[in-house]
Structures are given as C-alpha cells and as structure tokens.
ModelCIF file with pLDDT and N, C-alpha, C, O atoms, coordinates in Angstrom:
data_MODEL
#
_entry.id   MODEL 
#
_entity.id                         1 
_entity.type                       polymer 
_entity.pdbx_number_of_molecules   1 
#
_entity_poly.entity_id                      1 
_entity_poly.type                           'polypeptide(L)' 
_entity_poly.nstd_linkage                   no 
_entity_poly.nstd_monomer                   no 
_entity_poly.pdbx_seq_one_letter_code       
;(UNK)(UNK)(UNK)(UNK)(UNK)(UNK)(UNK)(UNK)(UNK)(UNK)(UNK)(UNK)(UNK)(UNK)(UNK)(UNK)
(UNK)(UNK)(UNK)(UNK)(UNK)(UNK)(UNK)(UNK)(UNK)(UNK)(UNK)(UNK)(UNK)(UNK)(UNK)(UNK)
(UNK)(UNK)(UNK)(UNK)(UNK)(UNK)(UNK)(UNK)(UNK)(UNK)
;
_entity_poly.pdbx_seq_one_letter_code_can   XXXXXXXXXXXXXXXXXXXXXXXXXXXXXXXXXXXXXXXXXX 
_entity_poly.pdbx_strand_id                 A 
#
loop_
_entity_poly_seq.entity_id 
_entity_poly_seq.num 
_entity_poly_seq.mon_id 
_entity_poly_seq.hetero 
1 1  UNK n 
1 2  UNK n 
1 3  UNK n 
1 4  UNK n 
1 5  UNK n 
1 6  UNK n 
1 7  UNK n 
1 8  UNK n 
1 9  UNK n 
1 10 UNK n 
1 11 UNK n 
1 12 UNK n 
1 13 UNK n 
1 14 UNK n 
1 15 UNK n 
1 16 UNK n 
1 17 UNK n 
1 18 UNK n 
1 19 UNK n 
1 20 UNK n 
1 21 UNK n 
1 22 UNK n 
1 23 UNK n 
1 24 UNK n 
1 25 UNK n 
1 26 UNK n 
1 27 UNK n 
1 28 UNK n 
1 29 UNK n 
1 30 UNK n 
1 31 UNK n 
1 32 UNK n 
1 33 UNK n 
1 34 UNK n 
1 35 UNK n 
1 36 UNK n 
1 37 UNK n 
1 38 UNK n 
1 39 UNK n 
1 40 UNK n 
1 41 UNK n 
1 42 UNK n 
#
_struct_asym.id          A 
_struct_asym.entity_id   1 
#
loop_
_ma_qa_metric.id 
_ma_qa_metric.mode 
_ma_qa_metric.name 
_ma_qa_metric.software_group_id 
_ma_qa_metric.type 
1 global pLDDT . pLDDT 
2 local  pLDDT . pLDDT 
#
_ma_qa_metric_global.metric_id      1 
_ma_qa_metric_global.metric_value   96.12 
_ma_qa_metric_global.model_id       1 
_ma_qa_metric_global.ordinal_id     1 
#
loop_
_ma_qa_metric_local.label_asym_id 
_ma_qa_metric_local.label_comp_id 
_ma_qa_metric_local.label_seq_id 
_ma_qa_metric_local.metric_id 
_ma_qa_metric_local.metric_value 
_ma_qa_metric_local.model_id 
_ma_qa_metric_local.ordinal_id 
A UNK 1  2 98.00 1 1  
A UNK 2  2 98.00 1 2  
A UNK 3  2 98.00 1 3  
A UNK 4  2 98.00 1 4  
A UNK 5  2 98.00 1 5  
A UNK 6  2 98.00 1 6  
A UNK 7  2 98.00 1 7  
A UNK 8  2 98.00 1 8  
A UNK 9  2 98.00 1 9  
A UNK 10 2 98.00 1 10 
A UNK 11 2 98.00 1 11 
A UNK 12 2 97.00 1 12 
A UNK 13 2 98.00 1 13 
A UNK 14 2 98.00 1 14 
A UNK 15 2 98.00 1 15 
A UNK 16 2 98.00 1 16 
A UNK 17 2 98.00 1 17 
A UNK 18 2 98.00 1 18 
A UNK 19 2 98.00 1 19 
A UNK 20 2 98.00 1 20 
A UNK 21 2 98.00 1 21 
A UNK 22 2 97.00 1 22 
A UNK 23 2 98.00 1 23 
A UNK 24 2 97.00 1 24 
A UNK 25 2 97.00 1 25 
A UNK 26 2 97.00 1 26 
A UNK 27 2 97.00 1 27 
A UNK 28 2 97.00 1 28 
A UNK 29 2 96.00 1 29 
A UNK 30 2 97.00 1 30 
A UNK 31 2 97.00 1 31 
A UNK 32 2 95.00 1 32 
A UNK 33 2 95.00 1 33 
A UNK 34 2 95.00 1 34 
A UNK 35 2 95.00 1 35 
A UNK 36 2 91.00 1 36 
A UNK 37 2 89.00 1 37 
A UNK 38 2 87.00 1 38 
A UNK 39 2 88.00 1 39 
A UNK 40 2 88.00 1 40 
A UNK 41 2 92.00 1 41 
A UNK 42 2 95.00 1 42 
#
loop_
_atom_site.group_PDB 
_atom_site.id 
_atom_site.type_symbol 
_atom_site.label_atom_id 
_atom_site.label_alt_id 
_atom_site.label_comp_id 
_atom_site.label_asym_id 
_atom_site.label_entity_id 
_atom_site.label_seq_id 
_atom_site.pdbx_PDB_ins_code 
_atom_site.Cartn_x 
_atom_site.Cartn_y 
_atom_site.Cartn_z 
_atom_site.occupancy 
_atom_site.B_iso_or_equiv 
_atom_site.pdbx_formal_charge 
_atom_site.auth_seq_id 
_atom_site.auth_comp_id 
_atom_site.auth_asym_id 
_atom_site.auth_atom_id 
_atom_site.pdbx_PDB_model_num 
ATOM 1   N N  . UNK A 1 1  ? 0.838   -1.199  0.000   1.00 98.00 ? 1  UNK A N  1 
ATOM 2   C CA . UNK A 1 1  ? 0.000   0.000   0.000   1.00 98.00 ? 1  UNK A CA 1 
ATOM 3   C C  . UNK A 1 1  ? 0.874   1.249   0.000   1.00 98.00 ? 1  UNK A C  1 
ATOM 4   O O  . UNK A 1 1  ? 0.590   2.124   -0.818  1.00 98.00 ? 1  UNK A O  1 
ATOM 5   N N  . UNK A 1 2  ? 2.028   1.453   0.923   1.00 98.00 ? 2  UNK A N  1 
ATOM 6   C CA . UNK A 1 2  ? 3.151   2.673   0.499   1.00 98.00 ? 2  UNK A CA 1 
ATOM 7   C C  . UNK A 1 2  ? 3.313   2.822   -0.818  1.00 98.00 ? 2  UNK A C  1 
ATOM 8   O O  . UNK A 1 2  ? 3.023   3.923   -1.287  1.00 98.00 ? 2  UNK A O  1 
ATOM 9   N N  . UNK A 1 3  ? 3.781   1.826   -1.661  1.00 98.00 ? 3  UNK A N  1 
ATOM 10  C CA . UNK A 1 3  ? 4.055   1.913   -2.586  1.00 98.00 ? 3  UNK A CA 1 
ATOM 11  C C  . UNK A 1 3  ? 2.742   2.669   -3.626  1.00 98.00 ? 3  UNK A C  1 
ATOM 12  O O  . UNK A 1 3  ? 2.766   3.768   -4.179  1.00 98.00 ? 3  UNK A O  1 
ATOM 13  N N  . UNK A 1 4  ? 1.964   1.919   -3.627  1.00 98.00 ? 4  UNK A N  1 
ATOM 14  C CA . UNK A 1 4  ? 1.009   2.345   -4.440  1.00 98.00 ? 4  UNK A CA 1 
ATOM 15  C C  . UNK A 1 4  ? 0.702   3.895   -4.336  1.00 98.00 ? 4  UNK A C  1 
ATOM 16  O O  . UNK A 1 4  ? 0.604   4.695   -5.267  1.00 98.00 ? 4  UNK A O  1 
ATOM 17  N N  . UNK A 1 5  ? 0.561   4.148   -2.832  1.00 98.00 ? 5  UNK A N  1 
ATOM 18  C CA . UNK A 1 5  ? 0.107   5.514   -2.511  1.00 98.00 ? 5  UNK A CA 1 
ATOM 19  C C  . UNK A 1 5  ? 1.088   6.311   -3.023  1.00 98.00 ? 5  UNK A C  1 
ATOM 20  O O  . UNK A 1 5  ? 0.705   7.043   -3.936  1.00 98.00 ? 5  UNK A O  1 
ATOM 21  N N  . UNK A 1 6  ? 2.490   6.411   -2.647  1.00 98.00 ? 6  UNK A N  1 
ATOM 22  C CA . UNK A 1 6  ? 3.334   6.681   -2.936  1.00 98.00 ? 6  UNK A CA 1 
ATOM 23  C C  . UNK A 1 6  ? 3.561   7.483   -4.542  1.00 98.00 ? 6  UNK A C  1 
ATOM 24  O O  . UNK A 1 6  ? 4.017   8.610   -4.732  1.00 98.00 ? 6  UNK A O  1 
ATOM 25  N N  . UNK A 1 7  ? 3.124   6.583   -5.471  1.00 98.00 ? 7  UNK A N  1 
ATOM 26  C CA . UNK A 1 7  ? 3.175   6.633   -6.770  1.00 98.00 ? 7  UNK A CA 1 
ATOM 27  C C  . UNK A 1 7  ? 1.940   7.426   -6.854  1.00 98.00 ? 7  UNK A C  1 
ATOM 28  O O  . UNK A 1 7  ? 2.020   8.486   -7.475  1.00 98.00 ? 7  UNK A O  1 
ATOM 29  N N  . UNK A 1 8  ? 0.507   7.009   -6.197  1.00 98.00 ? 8  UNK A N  1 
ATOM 30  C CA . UNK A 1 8  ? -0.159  8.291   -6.733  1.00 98.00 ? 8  UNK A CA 1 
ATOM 31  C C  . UNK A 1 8  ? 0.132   9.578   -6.297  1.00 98.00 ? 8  UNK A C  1 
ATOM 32  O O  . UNK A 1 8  ? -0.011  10.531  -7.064  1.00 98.00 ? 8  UNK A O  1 
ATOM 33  N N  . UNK A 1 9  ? 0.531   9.721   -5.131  1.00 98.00 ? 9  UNK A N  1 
ATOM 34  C CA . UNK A 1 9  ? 0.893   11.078  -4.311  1.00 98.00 ? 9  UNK A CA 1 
ATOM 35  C C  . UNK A 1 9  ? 1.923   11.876  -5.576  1.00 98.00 ? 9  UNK A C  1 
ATOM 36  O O  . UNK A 1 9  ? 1.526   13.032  -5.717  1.00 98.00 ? 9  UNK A O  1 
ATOM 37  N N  . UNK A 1 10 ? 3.080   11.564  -6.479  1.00 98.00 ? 10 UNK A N  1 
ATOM 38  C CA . UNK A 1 10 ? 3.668   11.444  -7.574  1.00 98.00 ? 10 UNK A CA 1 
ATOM 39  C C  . UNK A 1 10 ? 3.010   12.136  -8.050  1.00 98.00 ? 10 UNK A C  1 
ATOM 40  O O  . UNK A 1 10 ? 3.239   13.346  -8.065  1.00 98.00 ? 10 UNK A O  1 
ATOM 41  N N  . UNK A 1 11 ? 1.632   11.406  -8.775  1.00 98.00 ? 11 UNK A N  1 
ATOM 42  C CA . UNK A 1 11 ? 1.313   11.629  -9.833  1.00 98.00 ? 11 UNK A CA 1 
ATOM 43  C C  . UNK A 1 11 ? 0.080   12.916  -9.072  1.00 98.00 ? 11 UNK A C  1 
ATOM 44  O O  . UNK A 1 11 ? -0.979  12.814  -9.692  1.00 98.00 ? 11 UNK A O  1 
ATOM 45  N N  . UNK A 1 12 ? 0.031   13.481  -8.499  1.00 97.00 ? 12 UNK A N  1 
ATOM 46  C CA . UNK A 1 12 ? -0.357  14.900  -7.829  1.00 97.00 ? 12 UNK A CA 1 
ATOM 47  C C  . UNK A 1 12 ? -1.740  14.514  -7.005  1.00 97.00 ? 12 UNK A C  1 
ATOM 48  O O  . UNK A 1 12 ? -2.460  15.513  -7.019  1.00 97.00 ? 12 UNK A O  1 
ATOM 49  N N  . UNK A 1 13 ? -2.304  13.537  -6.366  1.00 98.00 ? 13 UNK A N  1 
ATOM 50  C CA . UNK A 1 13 ? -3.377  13.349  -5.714  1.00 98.00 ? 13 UNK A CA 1 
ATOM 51  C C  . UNK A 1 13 ? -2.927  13.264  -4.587  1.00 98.00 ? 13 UNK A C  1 
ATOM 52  O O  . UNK A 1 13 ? -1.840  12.757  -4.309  1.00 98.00 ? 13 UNK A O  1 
ATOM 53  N N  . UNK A 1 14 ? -4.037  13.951  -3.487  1.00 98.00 ? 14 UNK A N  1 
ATOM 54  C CA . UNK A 1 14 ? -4.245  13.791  -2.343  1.00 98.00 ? 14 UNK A CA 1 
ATOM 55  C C  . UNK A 1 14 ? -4.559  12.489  -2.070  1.00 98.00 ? 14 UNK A C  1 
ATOM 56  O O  . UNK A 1 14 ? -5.337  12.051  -2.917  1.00 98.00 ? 14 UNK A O  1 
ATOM 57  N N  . UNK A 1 15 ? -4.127  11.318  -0.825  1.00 98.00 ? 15 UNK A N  1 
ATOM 58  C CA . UNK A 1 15 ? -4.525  10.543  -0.606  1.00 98.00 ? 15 UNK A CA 1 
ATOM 59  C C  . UNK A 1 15 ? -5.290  10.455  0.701   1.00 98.00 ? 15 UNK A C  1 
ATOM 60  O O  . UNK A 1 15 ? -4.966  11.096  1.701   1.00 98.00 ? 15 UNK A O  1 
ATOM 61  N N  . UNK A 1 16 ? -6.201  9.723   0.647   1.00 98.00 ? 16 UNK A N  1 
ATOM 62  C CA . UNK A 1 16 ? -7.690  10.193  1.167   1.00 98.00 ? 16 UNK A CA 1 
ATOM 63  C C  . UNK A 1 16 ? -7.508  8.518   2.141   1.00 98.00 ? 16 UNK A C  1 
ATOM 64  O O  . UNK A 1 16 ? -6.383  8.044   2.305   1.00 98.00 ? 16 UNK A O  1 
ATOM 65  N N  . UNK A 1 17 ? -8.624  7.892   2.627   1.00 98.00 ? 17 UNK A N  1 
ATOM 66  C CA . UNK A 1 17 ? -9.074  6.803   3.448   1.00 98.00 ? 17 UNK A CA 1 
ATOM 67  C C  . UNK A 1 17 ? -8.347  5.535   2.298   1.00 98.00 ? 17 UNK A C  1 
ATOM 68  O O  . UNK A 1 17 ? -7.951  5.725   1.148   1.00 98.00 ? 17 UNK A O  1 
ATOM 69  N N  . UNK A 1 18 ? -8.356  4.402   2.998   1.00 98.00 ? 18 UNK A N  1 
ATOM 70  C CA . UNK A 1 18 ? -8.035  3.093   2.449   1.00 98.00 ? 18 UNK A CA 1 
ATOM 71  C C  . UNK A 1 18 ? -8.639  1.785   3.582   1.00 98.00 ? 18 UNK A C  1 
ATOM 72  O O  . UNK A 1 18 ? -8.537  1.614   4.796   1.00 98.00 ? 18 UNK A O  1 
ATOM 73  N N  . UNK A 1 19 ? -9.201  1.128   2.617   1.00 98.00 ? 19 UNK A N  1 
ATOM 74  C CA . UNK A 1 19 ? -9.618  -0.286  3.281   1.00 98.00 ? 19 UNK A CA 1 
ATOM 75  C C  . UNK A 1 19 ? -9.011  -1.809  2.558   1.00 98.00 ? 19 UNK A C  1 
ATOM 76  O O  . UNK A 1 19 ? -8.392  -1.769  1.495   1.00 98.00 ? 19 UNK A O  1 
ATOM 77  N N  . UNK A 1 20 ? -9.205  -2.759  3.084   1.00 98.00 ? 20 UNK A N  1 
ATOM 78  C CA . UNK A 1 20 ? -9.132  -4.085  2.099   1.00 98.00 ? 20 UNK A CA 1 
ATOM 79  C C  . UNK A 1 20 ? -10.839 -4.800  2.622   1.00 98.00 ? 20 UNK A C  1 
ATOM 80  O O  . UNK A 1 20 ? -11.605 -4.874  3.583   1.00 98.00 ? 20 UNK A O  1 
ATOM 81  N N  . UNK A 1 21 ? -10.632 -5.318  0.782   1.00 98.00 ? 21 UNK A N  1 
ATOM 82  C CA . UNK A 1 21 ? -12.238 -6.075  0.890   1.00 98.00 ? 21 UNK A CA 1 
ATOM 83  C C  . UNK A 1 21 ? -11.507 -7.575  0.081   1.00 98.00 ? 21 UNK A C  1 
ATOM 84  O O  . UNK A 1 21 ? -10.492 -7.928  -0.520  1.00 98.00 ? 21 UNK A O  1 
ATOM 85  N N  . UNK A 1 22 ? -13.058 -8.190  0.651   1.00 97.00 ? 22 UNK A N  1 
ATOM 86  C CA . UNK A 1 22 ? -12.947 -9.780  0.016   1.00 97.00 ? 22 UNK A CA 1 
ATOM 87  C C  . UNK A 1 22 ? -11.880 -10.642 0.455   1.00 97.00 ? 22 UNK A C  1 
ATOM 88  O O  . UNK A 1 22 ? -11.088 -11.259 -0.258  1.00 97.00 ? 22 UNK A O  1 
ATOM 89  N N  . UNK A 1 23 ? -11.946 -10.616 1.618   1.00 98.00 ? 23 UNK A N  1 
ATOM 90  C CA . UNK A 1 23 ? -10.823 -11.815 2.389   1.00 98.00 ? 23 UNK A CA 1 
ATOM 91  C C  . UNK A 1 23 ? -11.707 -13.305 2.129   1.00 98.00 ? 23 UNK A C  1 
ATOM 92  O O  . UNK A 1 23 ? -11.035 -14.193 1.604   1.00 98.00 ? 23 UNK A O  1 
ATOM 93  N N  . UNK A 1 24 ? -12.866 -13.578 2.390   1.00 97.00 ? 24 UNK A N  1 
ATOM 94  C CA . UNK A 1 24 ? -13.323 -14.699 1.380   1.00 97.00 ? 24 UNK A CA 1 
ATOM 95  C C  . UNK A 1 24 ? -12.901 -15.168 0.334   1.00 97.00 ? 24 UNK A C  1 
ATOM 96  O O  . UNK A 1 24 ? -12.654 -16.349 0.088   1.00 97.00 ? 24 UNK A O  1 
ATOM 97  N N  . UNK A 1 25 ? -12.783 -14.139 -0.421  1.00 97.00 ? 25 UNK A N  1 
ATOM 98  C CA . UNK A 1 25 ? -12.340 -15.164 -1.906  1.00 97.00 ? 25 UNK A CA 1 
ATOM 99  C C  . UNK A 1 25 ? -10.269 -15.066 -2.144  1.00 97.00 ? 25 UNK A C  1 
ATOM 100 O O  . UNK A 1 25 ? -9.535  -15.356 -3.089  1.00 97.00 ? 25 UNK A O  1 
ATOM 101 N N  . UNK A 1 26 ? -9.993  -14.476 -0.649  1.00 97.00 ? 26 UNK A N  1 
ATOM 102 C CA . UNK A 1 26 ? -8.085  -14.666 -0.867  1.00 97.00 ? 26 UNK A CA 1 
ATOM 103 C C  . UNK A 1 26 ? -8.293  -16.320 -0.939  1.00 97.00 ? 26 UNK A C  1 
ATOM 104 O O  . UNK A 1 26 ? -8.462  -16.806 -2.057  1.00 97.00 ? 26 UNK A O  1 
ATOM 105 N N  . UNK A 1 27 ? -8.287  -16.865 -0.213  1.00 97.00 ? 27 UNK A N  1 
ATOM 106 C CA . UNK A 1 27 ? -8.307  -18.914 0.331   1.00 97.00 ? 27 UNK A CA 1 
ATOM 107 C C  . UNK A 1 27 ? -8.676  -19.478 -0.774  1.00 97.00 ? 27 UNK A C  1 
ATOM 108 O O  . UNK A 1 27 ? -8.449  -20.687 -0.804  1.00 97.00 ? 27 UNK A O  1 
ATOM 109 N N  . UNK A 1 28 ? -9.398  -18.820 -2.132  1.00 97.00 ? 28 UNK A N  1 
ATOM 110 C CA . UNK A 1 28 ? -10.046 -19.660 -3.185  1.00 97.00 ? 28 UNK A CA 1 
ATOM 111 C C  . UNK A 1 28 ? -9.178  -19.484 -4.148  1.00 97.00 ? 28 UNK A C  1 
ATOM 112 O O  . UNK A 1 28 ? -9.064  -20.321 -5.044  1.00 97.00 ? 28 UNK A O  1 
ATOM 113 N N  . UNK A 1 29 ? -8.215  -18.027 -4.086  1.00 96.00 ? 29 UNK A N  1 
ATOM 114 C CA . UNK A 1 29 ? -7.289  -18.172 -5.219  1.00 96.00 ? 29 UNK A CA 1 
ATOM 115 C C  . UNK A 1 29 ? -6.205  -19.335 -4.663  1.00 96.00 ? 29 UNK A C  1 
ATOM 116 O O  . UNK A 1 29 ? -5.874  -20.329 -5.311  1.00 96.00 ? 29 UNK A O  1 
ATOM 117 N N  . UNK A 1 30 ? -5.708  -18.971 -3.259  1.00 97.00 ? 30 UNK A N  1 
ATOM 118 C CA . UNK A 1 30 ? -4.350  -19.700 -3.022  1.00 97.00 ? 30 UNK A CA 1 
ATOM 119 C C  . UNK A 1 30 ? -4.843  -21.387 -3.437  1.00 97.00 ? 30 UNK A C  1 
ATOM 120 O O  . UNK A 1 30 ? -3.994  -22.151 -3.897  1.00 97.00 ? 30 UNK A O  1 
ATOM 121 N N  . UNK A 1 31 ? -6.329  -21.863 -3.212  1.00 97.00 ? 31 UNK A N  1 
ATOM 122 C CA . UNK A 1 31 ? -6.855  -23.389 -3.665  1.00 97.00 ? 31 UNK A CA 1 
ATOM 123 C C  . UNK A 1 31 ? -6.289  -23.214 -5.204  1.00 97.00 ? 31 UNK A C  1 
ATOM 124 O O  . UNK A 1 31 ? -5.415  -23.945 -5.671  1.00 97.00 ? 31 UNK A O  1 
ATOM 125 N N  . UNK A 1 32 ? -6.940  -22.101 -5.945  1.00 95.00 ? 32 UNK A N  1 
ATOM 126 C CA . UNK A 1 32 ? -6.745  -22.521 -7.014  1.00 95.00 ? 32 UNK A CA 1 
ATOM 127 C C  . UNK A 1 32 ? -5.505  -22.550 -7.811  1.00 95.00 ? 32 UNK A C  1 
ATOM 128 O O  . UNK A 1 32 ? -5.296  -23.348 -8.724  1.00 95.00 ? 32 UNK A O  1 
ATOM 129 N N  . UNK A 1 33 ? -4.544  -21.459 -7.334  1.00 95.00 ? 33 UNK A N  1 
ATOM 130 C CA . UNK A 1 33 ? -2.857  -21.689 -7.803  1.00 95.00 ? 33 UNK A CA 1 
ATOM 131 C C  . UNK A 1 33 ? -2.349  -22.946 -7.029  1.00 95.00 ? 33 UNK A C  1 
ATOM 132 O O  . UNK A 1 33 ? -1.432  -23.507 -7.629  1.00 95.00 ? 33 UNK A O  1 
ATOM 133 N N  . UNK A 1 34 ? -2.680  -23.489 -5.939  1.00 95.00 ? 34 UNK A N  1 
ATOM 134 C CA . UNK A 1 34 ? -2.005  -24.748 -5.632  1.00 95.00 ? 34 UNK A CA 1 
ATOM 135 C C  . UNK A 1 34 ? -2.446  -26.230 -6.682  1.00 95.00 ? 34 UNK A C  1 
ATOM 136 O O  . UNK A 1 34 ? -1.700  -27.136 -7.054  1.00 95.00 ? 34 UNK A O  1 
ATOM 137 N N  . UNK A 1 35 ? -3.702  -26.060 -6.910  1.00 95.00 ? 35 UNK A N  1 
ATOM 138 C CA . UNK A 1 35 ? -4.115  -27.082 -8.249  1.00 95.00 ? 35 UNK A CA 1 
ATOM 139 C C  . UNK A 1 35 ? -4.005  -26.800 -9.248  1.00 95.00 ? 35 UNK A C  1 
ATOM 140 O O  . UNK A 1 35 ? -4.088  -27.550 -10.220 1.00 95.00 ? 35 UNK A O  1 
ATOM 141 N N  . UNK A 1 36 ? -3.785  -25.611 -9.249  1.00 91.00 ? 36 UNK A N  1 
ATOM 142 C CA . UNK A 1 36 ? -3.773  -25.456 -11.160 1.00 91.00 ? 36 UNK A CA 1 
ATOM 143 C C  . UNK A 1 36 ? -4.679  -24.172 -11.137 1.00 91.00 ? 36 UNK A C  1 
ATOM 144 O O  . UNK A 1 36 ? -5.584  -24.147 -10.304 1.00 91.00 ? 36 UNK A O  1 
ATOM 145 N N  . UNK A 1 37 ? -4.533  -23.250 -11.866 1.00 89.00 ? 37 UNK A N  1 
ATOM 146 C CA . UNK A 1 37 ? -5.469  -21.880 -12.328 1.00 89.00 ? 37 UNK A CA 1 
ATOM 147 C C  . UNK A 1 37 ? -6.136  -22.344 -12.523 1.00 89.00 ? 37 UNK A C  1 
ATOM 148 O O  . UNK A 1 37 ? -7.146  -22.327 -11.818 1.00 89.00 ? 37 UNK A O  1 
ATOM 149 N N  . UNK A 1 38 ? -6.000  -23.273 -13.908 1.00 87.00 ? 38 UNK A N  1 
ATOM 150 C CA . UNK A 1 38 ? -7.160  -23.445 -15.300 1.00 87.00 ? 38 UNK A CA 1 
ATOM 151 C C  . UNK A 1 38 ? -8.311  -24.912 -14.712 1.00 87.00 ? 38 UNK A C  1 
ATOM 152 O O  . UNK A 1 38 ? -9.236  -25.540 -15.226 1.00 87.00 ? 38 UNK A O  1 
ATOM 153 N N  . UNK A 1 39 ? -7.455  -24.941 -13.141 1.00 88.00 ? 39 UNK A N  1 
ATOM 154 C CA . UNK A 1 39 ? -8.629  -25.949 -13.151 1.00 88.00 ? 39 UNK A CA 1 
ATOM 155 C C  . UNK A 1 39 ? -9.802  -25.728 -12.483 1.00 88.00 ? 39 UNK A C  1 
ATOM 156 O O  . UNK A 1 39 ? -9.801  -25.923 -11.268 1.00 88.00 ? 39 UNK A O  1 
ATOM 157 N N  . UNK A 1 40 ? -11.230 -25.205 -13.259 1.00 88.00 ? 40 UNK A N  1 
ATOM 158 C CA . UNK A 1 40 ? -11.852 -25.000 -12.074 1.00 88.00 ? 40 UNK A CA 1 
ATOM 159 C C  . UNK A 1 40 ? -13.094 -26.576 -11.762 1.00 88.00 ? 40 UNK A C  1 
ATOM 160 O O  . UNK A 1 40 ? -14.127 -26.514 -11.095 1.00 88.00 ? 40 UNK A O  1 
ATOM 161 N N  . UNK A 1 41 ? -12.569 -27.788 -12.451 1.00 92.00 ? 41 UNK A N  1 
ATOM 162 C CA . UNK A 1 41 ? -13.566 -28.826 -11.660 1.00 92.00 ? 41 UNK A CA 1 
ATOM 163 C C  . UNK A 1 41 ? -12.670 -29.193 -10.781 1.00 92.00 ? 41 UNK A C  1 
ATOM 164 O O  . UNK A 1 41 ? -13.420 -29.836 -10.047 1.00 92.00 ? 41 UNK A O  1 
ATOM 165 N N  . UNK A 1 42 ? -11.629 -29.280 -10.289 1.00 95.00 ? 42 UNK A N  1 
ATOM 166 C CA . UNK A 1 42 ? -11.303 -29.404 -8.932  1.00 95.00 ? 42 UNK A CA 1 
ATOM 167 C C  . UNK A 1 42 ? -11.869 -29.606 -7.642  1.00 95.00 ? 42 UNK A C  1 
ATOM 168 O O  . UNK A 1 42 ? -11.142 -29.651 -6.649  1.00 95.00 ? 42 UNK A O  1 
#
C-alpha cells in the first residue's frame, strides 16, 4: 500500500481513506494456484 500511494501522491493526488475487501475469496485463489489456475472442476 506505500508503494502504491506513494506513486499516486507522484502523480499529484491527495490521498484520502483506504480499506481491504474480500478476504473470502483470498483462500479460493491460493486453492486454485495450488491445483492449477485453469482448473476449475477441482
């Protein structure tokens, strides 16, 4: 998140509030890079 902000602050914006969403679907990617991306009948 520094980073990112960082780079917009750069590029001339005020940086304002920040959250993270969708911790539910983090556990479904790490399932799905441990089997395979492309597999979704897994």
């Amino acid at each position: 998140r520094a980073e990112l902000e960082a780079k917009l602050k750069a590029a001339g914006f005020f940086v304002g509030p920040h959250h993270h969403a969708h911790a539910l679907h983090a556990p479904y990617w790490w399932i799905k890079c441990a089997v395979g991306t492309s597999d979704d009948d897994h």
